[in-house]
PDB file of N, CA and C in Angstrom:
ATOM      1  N   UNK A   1     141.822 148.447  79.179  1.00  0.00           N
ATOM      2  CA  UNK A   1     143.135 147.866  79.363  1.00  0.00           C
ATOM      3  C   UNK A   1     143.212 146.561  78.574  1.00  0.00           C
ATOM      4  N   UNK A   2     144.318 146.446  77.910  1.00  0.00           N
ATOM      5  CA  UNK A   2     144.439 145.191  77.403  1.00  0.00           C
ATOM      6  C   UNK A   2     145.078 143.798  78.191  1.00  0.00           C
ATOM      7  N   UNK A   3     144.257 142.462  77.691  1.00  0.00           N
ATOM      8  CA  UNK A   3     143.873 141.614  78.368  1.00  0.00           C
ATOM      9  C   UNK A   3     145.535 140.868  78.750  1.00  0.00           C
ATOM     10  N   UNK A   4     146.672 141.085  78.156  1.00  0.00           N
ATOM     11  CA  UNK A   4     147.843 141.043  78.308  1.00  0.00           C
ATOM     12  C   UNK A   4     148.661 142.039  79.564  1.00  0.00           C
ATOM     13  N   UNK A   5     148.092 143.396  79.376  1.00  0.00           N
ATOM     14  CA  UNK A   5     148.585 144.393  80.110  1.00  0.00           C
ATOM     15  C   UNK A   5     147.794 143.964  81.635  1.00  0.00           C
ATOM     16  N   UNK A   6     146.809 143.587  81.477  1.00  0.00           N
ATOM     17  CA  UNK A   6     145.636 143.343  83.049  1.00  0.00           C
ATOM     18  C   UNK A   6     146.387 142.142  83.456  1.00  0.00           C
ATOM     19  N   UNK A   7     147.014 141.424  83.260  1.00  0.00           N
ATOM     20  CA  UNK A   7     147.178 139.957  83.408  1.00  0.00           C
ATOM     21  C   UNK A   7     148.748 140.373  84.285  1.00  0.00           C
ATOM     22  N   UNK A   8     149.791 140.745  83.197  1.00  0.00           N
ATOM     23  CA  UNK A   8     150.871 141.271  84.189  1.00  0.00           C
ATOM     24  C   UNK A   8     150.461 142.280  85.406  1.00  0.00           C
ATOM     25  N   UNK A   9     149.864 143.026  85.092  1.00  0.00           N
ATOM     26  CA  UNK A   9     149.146 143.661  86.653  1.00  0.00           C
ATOM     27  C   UNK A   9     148.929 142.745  87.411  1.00  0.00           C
ATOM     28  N   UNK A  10     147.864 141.439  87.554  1.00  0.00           N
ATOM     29  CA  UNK A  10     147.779 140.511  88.272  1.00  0.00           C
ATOM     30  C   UNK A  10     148.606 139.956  88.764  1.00  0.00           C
ATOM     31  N   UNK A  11     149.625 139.720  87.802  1.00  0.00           N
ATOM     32  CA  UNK A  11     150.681 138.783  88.231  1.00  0.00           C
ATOM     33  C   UNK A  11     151.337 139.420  89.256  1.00  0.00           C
ATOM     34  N   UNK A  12     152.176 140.742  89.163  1.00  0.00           N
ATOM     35  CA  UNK A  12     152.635 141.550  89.677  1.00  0.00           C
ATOM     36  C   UNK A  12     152.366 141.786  91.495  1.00  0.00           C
ATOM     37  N   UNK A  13     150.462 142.115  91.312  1.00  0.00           N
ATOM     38  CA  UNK A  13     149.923 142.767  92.685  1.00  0.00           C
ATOM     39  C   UNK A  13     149.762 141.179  93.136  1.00  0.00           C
ATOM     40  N   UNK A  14     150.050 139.854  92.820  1.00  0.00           N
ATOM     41  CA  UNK A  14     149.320 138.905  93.315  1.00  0.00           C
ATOM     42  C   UNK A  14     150.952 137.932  93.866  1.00  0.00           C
ATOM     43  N   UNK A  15     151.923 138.440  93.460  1.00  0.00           N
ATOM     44  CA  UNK A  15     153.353 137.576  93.536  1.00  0.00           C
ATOM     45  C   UNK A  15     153.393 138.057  95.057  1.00  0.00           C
ATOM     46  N   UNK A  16     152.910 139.172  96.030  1.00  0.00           N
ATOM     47  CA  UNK A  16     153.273 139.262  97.426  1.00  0.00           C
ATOM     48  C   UNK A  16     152.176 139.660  98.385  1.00  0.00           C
ATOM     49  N   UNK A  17     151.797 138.874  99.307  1.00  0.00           N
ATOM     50  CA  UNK A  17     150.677 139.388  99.821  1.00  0.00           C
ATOM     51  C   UNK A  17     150.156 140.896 100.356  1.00  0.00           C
ATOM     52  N   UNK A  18     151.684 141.315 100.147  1.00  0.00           N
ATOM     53  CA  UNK A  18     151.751 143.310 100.011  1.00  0.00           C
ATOM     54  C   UNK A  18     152.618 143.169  99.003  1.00  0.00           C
ATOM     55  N   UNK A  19     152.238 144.286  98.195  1.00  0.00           N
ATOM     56  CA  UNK A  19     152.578 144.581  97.322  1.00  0.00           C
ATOM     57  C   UNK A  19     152.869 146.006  96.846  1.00  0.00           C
ATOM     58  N   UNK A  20     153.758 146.515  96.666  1.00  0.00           N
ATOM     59  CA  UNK A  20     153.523 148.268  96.362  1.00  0.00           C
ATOM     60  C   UNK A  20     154.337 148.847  95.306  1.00  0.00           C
ATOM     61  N   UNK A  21     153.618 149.188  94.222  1.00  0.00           N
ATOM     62  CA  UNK A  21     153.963 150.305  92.782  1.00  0.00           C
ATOM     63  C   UNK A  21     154.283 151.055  93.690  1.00  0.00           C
ATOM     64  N   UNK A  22     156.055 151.446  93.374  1.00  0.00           N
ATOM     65  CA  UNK A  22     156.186 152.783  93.812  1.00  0.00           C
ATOM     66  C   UNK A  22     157.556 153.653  92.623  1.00  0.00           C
ATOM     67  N   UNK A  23     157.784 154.800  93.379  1.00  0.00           N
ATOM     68  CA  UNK A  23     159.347 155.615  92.544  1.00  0.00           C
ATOM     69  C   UNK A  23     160.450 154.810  93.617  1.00  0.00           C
ATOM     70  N   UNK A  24     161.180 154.125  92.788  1.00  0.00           N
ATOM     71  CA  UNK A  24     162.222 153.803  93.420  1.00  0.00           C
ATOM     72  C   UNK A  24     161.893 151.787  94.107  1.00  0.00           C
ATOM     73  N   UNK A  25     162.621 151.444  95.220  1.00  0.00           N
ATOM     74  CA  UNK A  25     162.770 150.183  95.658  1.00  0.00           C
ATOM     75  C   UNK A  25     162.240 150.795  97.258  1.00  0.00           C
ATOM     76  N   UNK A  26     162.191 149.676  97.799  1.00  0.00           N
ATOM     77  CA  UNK A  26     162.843 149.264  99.860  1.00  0.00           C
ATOM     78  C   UNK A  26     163.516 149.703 100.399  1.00  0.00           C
ATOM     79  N   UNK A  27     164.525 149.350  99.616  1.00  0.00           N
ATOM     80  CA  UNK A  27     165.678 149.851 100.032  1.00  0.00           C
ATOM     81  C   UNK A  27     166.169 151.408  99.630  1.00  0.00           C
ATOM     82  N   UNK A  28     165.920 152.147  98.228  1.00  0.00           N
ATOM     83  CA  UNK A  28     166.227 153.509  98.113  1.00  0.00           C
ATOM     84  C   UNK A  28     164.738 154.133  97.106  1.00  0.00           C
ATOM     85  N   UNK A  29     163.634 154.670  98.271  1.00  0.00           N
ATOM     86  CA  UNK A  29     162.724 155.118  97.612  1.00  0.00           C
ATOM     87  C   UNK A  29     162.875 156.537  96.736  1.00  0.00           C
ATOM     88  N   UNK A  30     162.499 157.076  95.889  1.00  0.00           N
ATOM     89  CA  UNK A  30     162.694 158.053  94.981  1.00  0.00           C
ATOM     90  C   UNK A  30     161.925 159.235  95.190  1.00  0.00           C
ATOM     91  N   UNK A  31     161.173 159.032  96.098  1.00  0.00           N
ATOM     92  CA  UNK A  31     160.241 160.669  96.398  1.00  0.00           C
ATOM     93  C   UNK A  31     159.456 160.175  97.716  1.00  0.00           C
ATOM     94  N   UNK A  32     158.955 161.337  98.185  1.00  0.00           N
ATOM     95  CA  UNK A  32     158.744 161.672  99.779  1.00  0.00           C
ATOM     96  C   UNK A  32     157.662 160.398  99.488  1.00  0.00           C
ATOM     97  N   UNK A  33     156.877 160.301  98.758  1.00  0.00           N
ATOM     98  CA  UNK A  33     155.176 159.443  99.692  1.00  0.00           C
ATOM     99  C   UNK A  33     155.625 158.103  99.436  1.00  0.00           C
ATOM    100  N   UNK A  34     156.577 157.646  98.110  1.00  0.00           N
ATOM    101  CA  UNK A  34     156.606 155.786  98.101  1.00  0.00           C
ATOM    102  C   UNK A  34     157.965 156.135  99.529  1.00  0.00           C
ATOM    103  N   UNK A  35     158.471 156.733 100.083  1.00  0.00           N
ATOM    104  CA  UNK A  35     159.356 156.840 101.715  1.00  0.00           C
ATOM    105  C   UNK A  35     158.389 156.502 102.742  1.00  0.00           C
ATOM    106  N   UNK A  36     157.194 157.421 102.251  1.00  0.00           N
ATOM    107  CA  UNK A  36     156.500 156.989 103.564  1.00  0.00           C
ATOM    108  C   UNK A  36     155.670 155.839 103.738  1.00  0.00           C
ATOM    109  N   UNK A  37     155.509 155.509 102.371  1.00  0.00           N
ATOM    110  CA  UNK A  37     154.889 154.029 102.166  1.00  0.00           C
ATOM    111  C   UNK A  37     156.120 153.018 103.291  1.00  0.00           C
ATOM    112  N   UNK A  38     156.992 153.077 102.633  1.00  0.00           N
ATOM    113  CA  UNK A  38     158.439 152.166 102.837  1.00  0.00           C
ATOM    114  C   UNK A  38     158.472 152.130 104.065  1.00  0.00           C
ATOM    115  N   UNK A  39     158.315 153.524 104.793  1.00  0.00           N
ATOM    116  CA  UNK A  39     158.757 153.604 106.192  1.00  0.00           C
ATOM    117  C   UNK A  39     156.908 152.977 107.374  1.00  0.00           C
ATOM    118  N   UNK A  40     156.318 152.733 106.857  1.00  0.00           N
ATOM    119  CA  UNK A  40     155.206 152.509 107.649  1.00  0.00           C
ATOM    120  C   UNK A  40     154.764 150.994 107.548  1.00  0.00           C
ATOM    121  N   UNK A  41     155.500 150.407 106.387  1.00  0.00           N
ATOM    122  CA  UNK A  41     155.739 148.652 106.013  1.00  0.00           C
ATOM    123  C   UNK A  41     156.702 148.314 107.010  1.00  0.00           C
ATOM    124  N   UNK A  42     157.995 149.022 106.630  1.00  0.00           N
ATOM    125  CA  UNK A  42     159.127 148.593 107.650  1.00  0.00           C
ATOM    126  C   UNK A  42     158.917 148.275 109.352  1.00  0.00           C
ATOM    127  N   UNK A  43     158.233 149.545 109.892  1.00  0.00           N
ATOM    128  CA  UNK A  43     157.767 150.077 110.833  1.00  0.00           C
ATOM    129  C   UNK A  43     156.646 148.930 111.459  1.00  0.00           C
ATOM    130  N   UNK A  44     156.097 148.175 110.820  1.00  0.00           N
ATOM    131  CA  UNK A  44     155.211 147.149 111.039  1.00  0.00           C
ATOM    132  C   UNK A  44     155.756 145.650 110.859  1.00  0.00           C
ATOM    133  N   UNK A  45     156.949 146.095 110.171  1.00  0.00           N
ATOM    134  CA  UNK A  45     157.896 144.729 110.039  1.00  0.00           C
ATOM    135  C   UNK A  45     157.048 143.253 109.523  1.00  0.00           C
ATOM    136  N   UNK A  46     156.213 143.678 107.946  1.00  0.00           N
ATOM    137  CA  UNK A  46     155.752 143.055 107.080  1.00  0.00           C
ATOM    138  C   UNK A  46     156.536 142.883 106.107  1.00  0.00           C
ATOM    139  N   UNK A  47     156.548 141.631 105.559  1.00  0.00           N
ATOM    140  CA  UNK A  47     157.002 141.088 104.049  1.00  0.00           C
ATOM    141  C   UNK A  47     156.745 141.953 102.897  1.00  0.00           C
ATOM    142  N   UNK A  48     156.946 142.287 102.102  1.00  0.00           N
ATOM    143  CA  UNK A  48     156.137 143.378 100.923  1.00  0.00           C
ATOM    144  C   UNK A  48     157.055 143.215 100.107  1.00  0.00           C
ATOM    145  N   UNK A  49     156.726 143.207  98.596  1.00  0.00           N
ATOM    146  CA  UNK A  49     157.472 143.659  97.628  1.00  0.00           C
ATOM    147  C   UNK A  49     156.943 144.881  96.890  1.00  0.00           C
ATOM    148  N   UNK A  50     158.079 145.643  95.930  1.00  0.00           N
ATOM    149  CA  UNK A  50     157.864 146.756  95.271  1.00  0.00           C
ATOM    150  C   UNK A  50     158.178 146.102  93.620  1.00  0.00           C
ATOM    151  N   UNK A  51     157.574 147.610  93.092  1.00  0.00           N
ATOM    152  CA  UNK A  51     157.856 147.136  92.120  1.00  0.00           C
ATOM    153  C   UNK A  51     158.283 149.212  90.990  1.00  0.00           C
ATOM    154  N   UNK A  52     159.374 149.137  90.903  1.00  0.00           N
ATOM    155  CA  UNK A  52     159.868 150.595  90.573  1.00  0.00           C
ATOM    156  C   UNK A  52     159.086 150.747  89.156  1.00  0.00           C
ATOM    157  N   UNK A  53     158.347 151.808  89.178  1.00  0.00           N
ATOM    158  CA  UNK A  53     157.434 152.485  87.866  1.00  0.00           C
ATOM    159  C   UNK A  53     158.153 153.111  87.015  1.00  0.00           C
ATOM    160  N   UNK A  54     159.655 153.916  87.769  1.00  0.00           N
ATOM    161  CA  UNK A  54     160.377 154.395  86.944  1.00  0.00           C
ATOM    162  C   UNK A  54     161.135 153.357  86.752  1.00  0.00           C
ATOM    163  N   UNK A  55     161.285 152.634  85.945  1.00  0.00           N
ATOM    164  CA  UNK A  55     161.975 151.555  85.247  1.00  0.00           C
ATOM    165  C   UNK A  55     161.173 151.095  84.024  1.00  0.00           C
ATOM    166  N   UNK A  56     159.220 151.197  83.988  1.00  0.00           N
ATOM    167  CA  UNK A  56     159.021 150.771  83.007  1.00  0.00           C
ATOM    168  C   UNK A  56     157.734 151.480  83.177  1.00  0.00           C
ATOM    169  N   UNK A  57     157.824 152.430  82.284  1.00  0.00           N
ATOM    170  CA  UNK A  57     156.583 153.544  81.431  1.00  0.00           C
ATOM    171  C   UNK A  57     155.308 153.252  81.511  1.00  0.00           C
ATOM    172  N   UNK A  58     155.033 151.519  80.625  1.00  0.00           N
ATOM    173  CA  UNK A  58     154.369 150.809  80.375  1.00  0.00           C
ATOM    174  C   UNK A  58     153.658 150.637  81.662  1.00  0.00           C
ATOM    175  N   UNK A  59     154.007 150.178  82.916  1.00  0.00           N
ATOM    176  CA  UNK A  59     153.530 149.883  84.175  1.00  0.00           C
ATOM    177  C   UNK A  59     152.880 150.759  85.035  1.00  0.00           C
ATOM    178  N   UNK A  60     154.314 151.850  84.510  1.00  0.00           N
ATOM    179  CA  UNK A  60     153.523 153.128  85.330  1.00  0.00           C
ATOM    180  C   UNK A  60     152.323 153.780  85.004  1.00  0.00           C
ATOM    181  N   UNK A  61     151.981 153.871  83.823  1.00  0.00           N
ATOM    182  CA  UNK A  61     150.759 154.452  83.279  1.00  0.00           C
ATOM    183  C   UNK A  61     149.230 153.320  83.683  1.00  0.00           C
ATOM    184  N   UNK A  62     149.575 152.022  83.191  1.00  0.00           N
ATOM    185  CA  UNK A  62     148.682 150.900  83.113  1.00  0.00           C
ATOM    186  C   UNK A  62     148.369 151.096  84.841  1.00  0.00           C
ATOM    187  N   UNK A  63     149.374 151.049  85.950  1.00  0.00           N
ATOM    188  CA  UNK A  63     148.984 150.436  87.194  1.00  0.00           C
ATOM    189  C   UNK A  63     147.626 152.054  87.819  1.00  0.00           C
ATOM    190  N   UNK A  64     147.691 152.932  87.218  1.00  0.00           N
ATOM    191  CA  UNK A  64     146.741 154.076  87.077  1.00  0.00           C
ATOM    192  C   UNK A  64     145.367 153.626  86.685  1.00  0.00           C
ATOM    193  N   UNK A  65     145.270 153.238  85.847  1.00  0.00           N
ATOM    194  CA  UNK A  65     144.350 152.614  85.141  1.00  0.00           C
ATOM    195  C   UNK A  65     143.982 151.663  85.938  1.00  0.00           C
ATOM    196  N   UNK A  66     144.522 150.490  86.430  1.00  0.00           N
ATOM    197  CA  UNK A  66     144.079 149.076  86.939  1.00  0.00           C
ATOM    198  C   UNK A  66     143.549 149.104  88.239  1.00  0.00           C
ATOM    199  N   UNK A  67     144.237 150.393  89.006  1.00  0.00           N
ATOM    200  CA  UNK A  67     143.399 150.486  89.925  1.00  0.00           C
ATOM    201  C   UNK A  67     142.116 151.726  90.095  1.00  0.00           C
ATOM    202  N   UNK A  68     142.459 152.206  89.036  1.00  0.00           N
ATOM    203  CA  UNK A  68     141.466 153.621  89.084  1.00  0.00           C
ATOM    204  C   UNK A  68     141.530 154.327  90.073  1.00  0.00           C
ATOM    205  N   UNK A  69     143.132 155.015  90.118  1.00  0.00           N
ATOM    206  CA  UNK A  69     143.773 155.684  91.355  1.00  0.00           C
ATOM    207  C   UNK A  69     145.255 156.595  90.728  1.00  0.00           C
ATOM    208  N   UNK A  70     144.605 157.753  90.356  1.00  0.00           N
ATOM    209  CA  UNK A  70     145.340 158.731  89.681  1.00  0.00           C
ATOM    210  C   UNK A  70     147.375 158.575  90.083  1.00  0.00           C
ATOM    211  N   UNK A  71     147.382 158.453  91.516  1.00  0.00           N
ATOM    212  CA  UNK A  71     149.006 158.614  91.864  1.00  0.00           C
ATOM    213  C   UNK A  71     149.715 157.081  92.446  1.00  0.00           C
ATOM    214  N   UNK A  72     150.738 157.420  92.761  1.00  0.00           N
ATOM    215  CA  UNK A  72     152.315 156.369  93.244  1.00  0.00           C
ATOM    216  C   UNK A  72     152.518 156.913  94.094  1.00  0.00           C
ATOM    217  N   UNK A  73     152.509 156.174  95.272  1.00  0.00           N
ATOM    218  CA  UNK A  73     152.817 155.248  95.346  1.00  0.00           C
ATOM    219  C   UNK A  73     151.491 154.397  95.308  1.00  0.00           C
ATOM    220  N   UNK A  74     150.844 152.833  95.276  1.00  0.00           N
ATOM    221  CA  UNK A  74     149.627 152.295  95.065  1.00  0.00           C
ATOM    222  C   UNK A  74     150.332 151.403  95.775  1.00  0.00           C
ATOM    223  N   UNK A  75     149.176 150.511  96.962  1.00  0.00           N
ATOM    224  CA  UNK A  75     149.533 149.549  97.860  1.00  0.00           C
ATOM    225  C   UNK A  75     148.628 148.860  97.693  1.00  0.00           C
ATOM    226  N   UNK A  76     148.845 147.115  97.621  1.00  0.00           N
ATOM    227  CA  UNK A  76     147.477 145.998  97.302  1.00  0.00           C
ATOM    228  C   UNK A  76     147.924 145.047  98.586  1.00  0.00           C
ATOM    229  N   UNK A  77     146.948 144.771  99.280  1.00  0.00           N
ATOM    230  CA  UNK A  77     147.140 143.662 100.143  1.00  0.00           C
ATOM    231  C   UNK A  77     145.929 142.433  99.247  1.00  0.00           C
ATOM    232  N   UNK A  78     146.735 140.996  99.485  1.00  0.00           N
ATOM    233  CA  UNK A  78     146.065 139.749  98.855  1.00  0.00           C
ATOM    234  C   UNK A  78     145.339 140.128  97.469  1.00  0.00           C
ATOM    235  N   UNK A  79     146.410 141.213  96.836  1.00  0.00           N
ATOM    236  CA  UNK A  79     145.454 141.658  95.644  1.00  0.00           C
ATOM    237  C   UNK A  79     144.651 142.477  95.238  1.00  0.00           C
ATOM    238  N   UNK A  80     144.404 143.045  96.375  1.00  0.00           N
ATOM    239  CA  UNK A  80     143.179 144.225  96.504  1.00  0.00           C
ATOM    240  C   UNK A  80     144.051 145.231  96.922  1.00  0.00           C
ATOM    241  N   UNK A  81     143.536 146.609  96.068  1.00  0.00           N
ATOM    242  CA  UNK A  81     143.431 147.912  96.331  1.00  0.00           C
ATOM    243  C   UNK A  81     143.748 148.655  97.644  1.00  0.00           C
ATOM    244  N   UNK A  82     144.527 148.838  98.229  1.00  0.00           N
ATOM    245  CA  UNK A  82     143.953 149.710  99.683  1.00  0.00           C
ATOM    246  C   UNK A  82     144.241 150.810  99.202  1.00  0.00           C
ATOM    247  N   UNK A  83     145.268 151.923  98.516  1.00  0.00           N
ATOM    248  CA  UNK A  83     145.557 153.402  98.328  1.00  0.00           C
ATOM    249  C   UNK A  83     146.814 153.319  98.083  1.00  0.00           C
ATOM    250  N   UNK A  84     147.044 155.283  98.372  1.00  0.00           N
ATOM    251  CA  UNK A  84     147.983 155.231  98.545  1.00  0.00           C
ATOM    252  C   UNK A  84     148.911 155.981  99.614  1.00  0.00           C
ATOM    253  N   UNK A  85     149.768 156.580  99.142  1.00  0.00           N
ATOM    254  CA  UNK A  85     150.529 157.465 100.552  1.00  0.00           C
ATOM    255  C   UNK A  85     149.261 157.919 101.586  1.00  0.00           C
ATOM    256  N   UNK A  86     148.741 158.828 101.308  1.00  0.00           N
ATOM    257  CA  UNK A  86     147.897 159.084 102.530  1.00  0.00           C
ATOM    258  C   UNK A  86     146.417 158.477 103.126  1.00  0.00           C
ATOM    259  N   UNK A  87     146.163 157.385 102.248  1.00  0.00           N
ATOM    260  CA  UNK A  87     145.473 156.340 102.992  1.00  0.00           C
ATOM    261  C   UNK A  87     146.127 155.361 103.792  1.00  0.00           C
ATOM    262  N   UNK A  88     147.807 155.404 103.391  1.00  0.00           N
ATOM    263  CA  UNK A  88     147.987 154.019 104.395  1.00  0.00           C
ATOM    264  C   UNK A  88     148.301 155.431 105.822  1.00  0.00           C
ATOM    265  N   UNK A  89     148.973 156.542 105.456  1.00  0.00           N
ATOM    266  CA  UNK A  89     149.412 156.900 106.682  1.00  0.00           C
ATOM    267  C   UNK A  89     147.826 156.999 107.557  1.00  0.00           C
ATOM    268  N   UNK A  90     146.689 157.383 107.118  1.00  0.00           N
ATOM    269  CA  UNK A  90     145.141 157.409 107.758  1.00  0.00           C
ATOM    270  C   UNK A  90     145.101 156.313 108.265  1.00  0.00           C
ATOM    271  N   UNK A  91     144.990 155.371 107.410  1.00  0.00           N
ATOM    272  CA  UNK A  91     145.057 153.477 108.549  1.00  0.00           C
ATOM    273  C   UNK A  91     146.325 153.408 109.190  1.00  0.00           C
ATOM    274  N   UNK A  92     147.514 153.580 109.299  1.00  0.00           N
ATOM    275  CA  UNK A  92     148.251 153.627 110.083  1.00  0.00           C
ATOM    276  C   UNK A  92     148.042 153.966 111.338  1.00  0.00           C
ATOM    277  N   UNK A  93     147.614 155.398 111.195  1.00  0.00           N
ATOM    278  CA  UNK A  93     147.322 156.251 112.530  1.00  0.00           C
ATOM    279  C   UNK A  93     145.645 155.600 113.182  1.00  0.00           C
ATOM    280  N   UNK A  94     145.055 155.371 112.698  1.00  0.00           N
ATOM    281  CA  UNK A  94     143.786 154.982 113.080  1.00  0.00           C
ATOM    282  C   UNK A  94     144.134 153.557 113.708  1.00  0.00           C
ATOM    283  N   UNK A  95     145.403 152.686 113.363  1.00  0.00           N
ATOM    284  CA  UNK A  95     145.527 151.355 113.962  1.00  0.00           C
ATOM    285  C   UNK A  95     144.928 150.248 113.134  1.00  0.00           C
ATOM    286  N   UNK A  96     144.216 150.690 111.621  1.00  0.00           N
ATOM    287  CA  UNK A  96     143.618 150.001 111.141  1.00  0.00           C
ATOM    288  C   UNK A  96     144.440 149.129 110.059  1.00  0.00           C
ATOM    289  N   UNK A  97     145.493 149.383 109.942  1.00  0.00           N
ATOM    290  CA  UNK A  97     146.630 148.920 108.533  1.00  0.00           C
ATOM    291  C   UNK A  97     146.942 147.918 109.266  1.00  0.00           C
ATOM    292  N   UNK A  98     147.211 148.086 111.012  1.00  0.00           N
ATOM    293  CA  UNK A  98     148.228 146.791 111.199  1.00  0.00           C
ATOM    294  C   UNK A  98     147.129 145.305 111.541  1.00  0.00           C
ATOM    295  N   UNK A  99     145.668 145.632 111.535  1.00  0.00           N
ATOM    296  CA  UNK A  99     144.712 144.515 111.319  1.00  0.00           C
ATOM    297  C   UNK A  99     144.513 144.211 110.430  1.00  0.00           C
ATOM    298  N   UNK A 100     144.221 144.965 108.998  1.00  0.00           N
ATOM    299  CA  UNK A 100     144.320 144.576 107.202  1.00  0.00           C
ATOM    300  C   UNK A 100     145.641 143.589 107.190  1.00  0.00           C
ATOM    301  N   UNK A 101     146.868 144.246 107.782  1.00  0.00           N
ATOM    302  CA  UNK A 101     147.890 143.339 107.483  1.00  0.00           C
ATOM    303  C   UNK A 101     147.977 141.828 108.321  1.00  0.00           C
ATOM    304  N   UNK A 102     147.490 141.942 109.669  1.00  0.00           N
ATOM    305  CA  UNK A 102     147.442 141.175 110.343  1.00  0.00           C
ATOM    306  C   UNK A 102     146.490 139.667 109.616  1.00  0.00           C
ATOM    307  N   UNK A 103     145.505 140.278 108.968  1.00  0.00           N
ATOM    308  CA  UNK A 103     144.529 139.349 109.023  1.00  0.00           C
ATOM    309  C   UNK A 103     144.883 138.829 107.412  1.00  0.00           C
ATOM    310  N   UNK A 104     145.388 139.689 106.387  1.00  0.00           N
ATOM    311  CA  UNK A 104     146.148 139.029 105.518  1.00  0.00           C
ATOM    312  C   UNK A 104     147.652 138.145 105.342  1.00  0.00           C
ATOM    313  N   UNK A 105     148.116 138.622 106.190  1.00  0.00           N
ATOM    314  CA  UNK A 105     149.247 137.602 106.288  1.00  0.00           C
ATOM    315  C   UNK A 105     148.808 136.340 106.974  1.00  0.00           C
ATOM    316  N   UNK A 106     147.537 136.444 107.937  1.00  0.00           N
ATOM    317  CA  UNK A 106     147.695 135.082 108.734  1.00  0.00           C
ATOM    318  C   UNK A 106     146.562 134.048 107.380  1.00  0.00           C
ATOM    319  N   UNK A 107     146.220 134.925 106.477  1.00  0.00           N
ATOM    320  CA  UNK A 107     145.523 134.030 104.933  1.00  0.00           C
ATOM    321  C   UNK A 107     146.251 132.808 104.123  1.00  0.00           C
TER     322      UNK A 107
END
């Protein structure tokens, strides 16, 4: 990855202490798994920003790469990696997402 392209990644996963590459926004997600992303943030009533892949090619391909995680939707808490659609719904259900989030927001 180039040292320009890694840097806006940073910037990007590091502007919200959640953060989530997805199809679409918050407010109108574009396919079933960045919905269920949306709906399990909401549902926990955390801060998060998105950032729509279909809007820029460039992002969508690179944010594959940056995390070494083939699909979209991709979720980073404080910067770091957690997955995607069906790892957050696994920590969801396990009770374990709302302590990752807990213990990063109180950072």
């Amino acid at each position: 990855m180039l040292p320009d392209t890694k840097q806006k990644m940073d910037e990007l996963v590091n502007q919200s202490k959640v953060f989530v590459f997805m199809k679409g926004n918050k407010l109108m997600p574009m396919c079933g798994f960045s919905n269920n992303v949306v709906q399990i943030l909401n549902s926990l009533g955390v801060p998060y920003e998105t950032f729509d892949v279909l809007e820029d090619e460039g992002v969508r391909q690179a944010v594959k790469e940056y995390s070494n995680w083939p699909t979209i939707p991709q979720v980073y808490v404080n910067g770091e990696f957690i997955g995607g659609s069906d790892v957050l719904i696994e920590l969801y259900q396990k009770g374990e997402l709302q302590q990752i989030l807990e213990v990063a927001l109180a950072s």
